[in-house]
N, C-alpha and C. Protein backbone atom coordinates (compact mmCIF):
# COMPACT_ATOMS: atom_id res chain seq x y z
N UNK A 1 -10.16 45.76 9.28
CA UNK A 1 -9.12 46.46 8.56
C UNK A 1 -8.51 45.53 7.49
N UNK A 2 -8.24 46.00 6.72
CA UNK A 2 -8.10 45.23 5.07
C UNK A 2 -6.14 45.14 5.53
N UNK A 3 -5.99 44.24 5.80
CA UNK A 3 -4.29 43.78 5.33
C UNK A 3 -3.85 43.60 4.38
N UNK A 4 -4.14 43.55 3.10
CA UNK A 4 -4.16 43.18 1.89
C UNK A 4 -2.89 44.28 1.51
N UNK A 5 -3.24 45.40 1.14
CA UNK A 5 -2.02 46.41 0.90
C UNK A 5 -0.47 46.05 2.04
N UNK A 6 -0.58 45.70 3.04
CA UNK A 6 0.60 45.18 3.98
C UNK A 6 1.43 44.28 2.96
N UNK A 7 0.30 43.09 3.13
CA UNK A 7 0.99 42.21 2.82
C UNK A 7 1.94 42.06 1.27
N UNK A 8 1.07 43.14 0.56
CA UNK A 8 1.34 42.67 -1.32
C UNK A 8 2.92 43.81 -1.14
N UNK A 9 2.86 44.86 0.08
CA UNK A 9 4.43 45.53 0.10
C UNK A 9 5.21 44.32 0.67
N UNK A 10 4.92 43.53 1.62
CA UNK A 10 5.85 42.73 1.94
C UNK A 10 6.29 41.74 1.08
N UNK A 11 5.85 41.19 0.37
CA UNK A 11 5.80 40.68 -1.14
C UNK A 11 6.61 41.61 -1.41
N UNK A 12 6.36 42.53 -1.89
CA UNK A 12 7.21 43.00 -3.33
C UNK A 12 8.53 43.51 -3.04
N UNK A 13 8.79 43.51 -1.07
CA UNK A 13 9.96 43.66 -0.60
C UNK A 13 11.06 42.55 -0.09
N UNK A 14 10.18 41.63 -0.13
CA UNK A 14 10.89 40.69 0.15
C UNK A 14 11.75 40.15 -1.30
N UNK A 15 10.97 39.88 -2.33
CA UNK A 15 11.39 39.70 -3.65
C UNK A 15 12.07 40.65 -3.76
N UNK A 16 12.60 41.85 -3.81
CA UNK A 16 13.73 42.76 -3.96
C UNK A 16 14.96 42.38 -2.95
N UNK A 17 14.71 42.54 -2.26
CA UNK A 17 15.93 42.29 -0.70
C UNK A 17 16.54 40.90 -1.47
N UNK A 18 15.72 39.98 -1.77
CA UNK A 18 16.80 38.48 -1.63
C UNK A 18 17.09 38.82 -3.63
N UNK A 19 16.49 39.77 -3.94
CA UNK A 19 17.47 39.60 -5.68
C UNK A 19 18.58 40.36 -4.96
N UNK A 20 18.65 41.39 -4.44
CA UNK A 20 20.18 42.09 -4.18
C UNK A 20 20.52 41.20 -3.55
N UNK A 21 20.34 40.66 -2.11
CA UNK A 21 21.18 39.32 -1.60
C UNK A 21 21.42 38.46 -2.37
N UNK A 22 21.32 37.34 -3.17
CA UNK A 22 22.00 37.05 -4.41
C UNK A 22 22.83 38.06 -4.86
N UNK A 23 22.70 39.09 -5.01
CA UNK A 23 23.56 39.81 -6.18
C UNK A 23 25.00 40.21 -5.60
N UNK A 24 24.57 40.35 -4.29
CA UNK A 24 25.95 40.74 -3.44
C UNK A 24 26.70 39.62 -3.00
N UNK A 25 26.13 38.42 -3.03
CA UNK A 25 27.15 37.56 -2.59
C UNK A 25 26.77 35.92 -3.23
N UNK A 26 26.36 35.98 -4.31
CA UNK A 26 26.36 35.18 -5.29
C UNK A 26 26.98 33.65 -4.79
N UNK A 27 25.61 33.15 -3.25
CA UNK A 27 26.84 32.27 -3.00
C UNK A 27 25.58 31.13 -2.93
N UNK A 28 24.83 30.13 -2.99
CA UNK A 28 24.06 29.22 -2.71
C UNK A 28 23.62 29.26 -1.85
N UNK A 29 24.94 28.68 -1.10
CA UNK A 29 24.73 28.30 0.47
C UNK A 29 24.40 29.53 1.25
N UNK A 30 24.64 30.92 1.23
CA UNK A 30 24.31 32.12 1.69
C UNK A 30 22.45 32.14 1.82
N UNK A 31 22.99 32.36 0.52
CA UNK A 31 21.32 32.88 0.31
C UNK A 31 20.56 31.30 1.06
N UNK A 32 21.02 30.41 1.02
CA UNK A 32 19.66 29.39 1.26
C UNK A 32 19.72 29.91 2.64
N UNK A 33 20.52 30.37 3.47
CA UNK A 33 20.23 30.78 5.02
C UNK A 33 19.78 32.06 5.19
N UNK A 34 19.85 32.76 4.22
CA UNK A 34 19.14 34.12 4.34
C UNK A 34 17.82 33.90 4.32
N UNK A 35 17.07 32.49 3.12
CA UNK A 35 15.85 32.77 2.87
C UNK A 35 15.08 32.00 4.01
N UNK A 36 15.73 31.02 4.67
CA UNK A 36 15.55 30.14 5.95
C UNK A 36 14.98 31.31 7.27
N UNK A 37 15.24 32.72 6.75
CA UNK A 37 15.08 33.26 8.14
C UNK A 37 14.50 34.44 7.99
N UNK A 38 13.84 33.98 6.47
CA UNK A 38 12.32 34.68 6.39
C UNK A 38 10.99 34.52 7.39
N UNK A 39 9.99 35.30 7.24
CA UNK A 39 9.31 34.31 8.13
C UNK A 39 8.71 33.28 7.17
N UNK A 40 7.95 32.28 7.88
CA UNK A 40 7.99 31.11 6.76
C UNK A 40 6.00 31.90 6.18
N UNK A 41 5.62 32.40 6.25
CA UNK A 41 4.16 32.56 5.43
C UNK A 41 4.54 33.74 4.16
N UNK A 42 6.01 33.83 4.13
CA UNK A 42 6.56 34.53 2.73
C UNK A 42 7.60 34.24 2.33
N UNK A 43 8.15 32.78 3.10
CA UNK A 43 9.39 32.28 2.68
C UNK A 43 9.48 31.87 0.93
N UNK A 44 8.40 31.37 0.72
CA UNK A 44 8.23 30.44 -0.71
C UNK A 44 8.61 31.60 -1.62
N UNK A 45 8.17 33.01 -1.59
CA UNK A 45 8.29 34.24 -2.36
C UNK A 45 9.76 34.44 -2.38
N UNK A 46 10.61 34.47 -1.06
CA UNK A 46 12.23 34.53 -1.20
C UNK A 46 12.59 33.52 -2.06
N UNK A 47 12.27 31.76 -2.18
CA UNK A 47 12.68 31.18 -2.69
C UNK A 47 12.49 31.40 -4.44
N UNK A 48 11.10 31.87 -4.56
CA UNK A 48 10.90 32.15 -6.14
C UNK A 48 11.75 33.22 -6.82
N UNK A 49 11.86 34.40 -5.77
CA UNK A 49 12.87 35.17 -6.15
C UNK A 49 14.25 35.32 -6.41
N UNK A 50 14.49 33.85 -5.54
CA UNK A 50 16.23 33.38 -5.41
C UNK A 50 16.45 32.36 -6.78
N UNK A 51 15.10 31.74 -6.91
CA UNK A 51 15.64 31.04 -8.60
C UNK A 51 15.21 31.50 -9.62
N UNK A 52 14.70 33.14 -9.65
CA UNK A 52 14.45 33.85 -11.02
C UNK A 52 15.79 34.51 -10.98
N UNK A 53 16.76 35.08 -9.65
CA UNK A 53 17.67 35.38 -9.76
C UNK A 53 18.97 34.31 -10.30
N UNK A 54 19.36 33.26 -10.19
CA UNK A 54 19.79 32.25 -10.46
C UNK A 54 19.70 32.43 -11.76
N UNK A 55 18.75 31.55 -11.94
CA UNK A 55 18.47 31.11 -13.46
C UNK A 55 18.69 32.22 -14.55
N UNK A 56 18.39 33.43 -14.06
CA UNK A 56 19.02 34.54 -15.04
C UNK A 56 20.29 34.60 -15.10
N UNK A 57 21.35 34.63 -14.40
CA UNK A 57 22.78 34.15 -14.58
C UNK A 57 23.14 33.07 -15.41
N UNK A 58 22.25 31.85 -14.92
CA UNK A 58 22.72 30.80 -15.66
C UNK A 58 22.33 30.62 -17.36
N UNK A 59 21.12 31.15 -17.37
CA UNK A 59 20.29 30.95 -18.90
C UNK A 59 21.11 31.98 -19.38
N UNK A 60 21.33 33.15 -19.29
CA UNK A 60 22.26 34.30 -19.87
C UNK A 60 23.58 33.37 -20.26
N UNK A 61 24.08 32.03 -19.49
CA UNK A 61 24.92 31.79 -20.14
C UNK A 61 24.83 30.33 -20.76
N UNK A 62 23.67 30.36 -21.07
CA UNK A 62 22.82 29.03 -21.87
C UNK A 62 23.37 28.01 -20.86
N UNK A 63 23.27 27.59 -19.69
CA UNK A 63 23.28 26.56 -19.36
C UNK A 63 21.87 26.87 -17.51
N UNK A 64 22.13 25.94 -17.01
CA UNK A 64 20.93 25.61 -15.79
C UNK A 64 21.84 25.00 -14.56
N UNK A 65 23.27 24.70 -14.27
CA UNK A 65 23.75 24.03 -13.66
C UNK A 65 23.75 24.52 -11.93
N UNK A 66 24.00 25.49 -11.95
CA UNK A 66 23.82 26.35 -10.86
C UNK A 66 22.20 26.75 -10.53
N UNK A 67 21.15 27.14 -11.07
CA UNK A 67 20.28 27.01 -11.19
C UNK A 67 19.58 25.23 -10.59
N UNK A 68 20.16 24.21 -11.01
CA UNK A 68 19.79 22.96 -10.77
C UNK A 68 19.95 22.60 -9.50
N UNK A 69 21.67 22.84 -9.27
CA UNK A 69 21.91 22.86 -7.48
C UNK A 69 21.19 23.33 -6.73
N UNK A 70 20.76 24.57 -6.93
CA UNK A 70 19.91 25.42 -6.29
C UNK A 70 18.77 24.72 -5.88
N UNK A 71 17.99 24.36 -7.41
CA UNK A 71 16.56 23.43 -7.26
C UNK A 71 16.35 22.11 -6.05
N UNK A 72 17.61 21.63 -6.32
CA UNK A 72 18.06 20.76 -5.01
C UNK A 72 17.99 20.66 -4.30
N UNK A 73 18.37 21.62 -3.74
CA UNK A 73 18.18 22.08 -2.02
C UNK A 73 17.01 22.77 -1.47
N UNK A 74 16.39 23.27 -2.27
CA UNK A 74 14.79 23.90 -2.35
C UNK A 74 13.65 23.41 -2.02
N UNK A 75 13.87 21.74 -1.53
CA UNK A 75 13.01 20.49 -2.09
C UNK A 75 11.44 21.18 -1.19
N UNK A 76 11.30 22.26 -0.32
CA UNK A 76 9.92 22.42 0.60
C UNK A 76 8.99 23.60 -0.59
N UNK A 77 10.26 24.07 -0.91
CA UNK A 77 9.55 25.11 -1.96
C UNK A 77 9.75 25.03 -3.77
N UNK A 78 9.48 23.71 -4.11
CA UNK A 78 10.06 23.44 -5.31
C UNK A 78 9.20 24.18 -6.81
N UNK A 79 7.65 24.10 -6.01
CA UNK A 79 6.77 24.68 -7.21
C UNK A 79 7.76 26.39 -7.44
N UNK A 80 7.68 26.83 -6.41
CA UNK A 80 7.87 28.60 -6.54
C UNK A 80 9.31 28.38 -7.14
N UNK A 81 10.28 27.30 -7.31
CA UNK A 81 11.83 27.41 -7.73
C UNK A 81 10.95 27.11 -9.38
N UNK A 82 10.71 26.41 -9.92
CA UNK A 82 10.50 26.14 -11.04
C UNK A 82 9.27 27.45 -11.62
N UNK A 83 8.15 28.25 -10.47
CA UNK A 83 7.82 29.26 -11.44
C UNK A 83 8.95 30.73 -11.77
N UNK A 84 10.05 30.65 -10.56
CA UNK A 84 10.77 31.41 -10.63
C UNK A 84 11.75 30.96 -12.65
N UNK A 85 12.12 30.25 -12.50
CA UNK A 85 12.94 29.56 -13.65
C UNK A 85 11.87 30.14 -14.72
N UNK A 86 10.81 29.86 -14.79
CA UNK A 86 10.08 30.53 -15.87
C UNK A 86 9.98 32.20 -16.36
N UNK A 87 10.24 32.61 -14.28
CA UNK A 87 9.96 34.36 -14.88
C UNK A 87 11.15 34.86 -15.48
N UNK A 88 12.50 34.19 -14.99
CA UNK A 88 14.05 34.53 -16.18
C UNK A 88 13.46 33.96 -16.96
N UNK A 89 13.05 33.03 -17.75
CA UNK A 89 13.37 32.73 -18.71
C UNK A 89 12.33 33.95 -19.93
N UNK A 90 11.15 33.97 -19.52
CA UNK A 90 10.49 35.05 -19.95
C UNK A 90 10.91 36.45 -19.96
N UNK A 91 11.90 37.33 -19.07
CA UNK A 91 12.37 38.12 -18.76
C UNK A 91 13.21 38.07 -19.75
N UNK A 92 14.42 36.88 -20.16
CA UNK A 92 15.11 36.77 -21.22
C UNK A 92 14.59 36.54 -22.58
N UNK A 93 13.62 36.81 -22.48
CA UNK A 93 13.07 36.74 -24.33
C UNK A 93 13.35 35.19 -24.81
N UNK A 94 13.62 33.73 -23.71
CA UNK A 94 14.43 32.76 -24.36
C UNK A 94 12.87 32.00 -24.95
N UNK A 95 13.18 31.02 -26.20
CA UNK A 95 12.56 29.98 -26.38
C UNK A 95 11.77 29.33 -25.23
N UNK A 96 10.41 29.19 -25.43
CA UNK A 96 9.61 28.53 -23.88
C UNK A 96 10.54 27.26 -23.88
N UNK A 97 10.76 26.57 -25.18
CA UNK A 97 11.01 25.06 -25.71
C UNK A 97 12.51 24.51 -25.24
N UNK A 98 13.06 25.95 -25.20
CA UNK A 98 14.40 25.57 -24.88
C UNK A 98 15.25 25.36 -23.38
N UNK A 99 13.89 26.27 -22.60
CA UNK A 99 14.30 25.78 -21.29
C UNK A 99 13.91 24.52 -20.87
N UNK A 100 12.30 24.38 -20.90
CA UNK A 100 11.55 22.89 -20.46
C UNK A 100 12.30 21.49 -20.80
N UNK A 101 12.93 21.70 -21.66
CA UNK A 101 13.87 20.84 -22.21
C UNK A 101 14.80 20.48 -21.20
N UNK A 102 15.24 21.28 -20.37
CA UNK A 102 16.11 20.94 -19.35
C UNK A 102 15.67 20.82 -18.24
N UNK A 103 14.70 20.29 -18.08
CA UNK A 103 13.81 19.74 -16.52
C UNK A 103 12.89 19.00 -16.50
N UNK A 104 12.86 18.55 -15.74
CA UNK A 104 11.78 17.36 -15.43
C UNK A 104 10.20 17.53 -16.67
N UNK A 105 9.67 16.89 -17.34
CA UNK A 105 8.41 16.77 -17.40
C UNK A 105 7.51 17.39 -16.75
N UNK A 106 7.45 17.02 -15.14
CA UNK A 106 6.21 16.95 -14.44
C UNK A 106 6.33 18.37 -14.33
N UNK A 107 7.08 19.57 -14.17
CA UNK A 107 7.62 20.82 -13.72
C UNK A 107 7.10 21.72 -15.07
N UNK A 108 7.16 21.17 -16.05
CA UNK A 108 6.66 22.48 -17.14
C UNK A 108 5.59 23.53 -17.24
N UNK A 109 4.21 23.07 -16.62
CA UNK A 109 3.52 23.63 -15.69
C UNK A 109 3.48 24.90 -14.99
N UNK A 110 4.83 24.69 -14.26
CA UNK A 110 4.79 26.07 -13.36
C UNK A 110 6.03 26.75 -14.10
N UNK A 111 6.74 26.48 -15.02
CA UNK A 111 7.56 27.00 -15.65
C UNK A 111 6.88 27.79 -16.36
N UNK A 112 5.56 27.22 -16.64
CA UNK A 112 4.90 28.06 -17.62
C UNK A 112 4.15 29.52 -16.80
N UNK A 113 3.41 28.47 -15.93
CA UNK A 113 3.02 29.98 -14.89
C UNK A 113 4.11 31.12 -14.43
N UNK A 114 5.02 30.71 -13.90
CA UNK A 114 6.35 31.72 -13.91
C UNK A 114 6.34 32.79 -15.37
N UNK A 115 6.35 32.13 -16.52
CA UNK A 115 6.61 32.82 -17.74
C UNK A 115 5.27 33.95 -18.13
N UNK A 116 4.34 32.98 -17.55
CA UNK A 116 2.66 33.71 -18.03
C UNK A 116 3.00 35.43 -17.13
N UNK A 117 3.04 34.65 -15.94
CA UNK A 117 3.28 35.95 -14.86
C UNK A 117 4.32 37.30 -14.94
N UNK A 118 5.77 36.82 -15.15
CA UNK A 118 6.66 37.67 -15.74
C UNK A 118 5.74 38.56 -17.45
N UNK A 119 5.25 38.01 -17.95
CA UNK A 119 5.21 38.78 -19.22
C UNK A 119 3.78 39.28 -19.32
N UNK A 120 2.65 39.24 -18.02
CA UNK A 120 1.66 40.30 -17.41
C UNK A 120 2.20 41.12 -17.19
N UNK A 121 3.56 40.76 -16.06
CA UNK A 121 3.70 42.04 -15.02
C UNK A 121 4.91 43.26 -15.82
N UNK A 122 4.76 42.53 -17.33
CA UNK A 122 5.91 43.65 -18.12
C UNK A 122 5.11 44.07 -18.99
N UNK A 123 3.88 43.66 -19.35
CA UNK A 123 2.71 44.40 -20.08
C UNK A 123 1.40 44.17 -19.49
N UNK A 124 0.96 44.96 -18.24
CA UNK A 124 -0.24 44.80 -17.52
C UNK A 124 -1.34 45.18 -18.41
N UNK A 125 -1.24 45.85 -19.51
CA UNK A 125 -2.53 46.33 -20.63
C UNK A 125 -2.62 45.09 -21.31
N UNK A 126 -2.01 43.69 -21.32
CA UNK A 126 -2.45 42.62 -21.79
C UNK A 126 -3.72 41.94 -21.60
């Protein structure tokens, strides 16, 4: 039996559930215990979803600071925090140049994959 359809809903529900959790209680420390008690073979997906949610708050107000804290504490799931940072930033129409600028070197990479991915999944006839 093909699990494949299971799993890609649990995906695409889990990434919904933790953007409204962020949204309802806009608190760091919350959400990092909400996503802690995922199970862990779709935890990394809560975390990507918790810093595309982030980083859209913060880039909306041209800065990353809250977004950065976040990255911080993330340290098991850091690739999926930095492709998340890419899918706001793509989502926001911003400069690729102007975010990478504010992070590490080694991280631009998946900032970029984050961005590639967000702007498939908003024109799949690409």
């Amino acid at each position: 039996m093909n699990e494949t359809p299971q799993r890609i809903e649990r995906i695409k529900s889990i990434f919904l559930e933790t953007q409204l959790f962020h949204a309802k209680h806009n608190d760091i420390g919350s959400l990092i215990q909400f996503l802690e008690k995922i199970e862990s073979g779709f935890r990394s997906i809560g975390y990507e979803s918790a810093s595309m949610a982030i980083a859209l708050k913060d880039l909306a107000n041209n800065s990353i600071e809250a977004w950065l804290s976040y990255a911080n504490g993330a340290r098991l799931h850091k690739a999926q925090v930095y492709v998340g940072l890419g899918m706001a930033a793509a989502k926001l129409n911003l400069p690729f140049l102007s975010v990478i600028e504010k992070v590490e070197k080694a991280w631009y990479h998946l900032i970029a994959d984050g961005w590639v991915i967000m702007i498939v999944l908003s024109d799949p006839g690409r």
